[in-house]
Protein backbone atom coordinates (compact mmCIF):
# COMPACT_ATOMS: atom_id res chain seq x y z
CA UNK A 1 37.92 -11.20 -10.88
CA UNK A 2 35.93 -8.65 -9.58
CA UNK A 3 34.42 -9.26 -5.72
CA UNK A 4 31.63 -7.01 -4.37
CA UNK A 5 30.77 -6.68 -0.90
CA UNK A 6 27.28 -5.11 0.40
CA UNK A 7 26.59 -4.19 4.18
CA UNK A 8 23.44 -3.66 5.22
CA UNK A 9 22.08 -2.01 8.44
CA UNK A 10 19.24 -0.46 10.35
CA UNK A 11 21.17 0.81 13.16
CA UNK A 12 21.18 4.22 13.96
CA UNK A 13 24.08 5.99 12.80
CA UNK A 14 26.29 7.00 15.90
CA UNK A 15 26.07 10.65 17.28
CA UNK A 16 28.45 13.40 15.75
CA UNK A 17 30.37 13.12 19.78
CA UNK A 18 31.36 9.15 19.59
CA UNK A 19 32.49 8.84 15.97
CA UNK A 20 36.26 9.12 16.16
CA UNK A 21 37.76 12.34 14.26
CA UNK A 22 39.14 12.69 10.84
CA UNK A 23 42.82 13.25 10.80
CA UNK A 24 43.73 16.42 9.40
CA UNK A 25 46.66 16.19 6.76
CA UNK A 26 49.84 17.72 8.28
CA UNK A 27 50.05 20.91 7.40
CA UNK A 28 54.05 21.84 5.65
CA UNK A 29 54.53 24.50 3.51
CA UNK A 30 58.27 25.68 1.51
CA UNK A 31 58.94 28.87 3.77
CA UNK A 32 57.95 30.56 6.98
CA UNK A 33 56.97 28.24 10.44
CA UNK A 34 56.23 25.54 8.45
CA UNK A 35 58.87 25.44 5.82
CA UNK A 36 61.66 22.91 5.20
CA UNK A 37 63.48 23.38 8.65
CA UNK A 38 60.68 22.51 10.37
CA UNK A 39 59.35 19.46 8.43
CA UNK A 40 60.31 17.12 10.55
CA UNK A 41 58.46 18.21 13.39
CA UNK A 42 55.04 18.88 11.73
CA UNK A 43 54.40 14.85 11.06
CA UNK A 44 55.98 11.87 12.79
CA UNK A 45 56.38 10.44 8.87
CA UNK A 46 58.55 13.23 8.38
CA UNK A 47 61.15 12.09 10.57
CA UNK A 48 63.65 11.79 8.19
CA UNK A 49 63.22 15.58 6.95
CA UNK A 50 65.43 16.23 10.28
CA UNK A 51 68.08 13.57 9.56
CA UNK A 52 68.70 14.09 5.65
CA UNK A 53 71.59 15.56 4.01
CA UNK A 54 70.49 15.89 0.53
CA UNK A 55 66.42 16.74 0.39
CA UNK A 56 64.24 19.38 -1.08
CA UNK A 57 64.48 21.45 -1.29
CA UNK A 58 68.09 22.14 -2.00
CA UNK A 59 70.39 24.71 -4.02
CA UNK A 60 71.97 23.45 -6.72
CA UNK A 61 75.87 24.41 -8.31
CA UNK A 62 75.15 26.47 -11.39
CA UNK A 63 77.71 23.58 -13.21
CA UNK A 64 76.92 19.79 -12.43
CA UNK A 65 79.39 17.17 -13.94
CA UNK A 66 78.22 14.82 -16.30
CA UNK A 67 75.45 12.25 -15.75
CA UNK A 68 76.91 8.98 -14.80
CA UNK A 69 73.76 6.98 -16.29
CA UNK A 70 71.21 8.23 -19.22
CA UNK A 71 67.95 9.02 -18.84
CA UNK A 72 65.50 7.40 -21.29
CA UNK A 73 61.80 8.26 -21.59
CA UNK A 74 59.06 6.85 -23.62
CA UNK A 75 55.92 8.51 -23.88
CA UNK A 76 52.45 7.88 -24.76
CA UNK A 77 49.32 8.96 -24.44
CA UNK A 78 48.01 8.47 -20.84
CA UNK A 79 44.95 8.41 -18.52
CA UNK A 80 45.11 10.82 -15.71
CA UNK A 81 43.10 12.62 -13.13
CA UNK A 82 43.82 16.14 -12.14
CA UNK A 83 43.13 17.54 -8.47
CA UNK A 84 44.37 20.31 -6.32
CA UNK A 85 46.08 18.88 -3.14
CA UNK A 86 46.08 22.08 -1.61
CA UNK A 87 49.99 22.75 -2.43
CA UNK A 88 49.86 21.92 -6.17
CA UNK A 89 47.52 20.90 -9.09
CA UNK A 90 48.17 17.07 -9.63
CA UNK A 91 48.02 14.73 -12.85
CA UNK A 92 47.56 11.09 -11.43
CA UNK A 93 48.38 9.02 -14.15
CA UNK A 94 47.38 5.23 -14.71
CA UNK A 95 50.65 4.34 -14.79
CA UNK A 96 50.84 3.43 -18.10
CA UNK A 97 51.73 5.31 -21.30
CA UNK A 98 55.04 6.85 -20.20
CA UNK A 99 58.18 5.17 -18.72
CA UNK A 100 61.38 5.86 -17.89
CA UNK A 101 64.63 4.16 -17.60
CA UNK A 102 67.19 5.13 -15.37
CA UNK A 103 70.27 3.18 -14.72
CA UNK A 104 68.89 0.23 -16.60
CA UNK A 105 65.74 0.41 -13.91
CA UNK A 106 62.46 1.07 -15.45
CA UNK A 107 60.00 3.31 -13.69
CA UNK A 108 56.41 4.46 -14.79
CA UNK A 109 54.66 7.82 -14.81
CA UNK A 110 52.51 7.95 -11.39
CA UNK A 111 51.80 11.62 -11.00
CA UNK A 112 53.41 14.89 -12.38
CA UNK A 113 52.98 18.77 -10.41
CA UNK A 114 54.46 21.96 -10.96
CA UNK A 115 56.03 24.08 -8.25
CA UNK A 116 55.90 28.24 -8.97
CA UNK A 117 58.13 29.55 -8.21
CA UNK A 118 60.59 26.33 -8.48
CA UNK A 119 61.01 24.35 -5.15
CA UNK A 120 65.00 23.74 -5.84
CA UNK A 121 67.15 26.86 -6.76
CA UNK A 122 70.33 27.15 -8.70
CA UNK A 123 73.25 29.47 -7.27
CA UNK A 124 70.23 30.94 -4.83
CA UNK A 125 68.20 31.78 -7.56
CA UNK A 126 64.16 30.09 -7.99
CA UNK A 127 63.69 29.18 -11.69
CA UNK A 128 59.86 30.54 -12.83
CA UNK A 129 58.83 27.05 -12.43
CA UNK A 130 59.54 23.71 -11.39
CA UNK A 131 57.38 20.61 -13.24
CA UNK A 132 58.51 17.38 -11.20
CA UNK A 133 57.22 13.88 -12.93
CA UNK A 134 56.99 11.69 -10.24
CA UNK A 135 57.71 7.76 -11.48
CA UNK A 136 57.76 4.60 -9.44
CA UNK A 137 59.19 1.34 -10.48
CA UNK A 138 57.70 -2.50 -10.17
CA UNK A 139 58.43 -2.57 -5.93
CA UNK A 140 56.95 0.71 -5.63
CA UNK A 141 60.32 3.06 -5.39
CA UNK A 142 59.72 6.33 -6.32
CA UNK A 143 62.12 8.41 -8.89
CA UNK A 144 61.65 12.03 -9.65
CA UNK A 145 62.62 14.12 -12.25
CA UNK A 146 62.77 17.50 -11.63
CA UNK A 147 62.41 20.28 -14.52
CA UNK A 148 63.57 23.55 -14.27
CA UNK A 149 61.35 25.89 -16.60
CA UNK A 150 61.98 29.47 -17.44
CA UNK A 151 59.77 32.12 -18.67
CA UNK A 152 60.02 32.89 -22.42
């Protein structure tokens, strides 16, 4: 069902000094004064940046012990939209066309960005890249694979 709504006016639009003002995004960056130590202060929704124990960006042990569940993906061809969100170049997908399953939890391609040089490091050291696919499941929880991609 598809419900259109028209409103129509001949009021004059309001002056420029009574409209109310346009939030500006909060402004976060990965280094310097507004880098991951400060995150929490730069947006009240960050709140939990200053709380965590285990966020991004974070260092990871150049050996990891084996998965405890397997990560299945399906892919198809998808529908997307690209844009620049000022930190990254974004593919919004339609949410359909690639899935994956995690856990026995299935989860479906939202969005998918690259960070250079990568946003998590291993042993100290940035990888050339970092693609993360960004998947949500039915109730809207988000699950993110991160990809770690070297030059070559």
């Amino acid at each position: 069902m598809v419900a259109a709504i028209t409103l129509v006016g001949c009021a004059q639009p309001a002056p420029e000094s009574s409209k109310p003002p346009v939030a500006e995004p909060a402004r976060w960056s990965c280094d310097g004064a507004s880098g991951p130590a400060s995150w929490a202060e730069v947006d009240p929704g960050f709140a939990a940046c200053g709380a965590g124990t285990a966020q991004s960006p974070i260092d990871l042990p150049a050996t990891m012990p084996a998965p405890s569940s397997v990560i299945q993906l399906s892919a198809e061809d998808a529908e997307a939209d690209v844009f620049d969100t000022g930190h990254a170049v974004e593919f919004e997908a339609d949410g359909e066309g690639e899935t994956l399953t995690f856990a026995g939890d299935e989860y479906s391609l939202q969005q998918m960005h690259a960070h250079v040089p990568s946003e998590h490091t291993v042993n100290g050291q940035p990888a050339a890249a970092e693609l993360h696919l960004v998947h949500a499941d039915a109730a809207g929880n988000p699950l993110v694979l991160g990809i770690l991609v070297a030059e070559g």
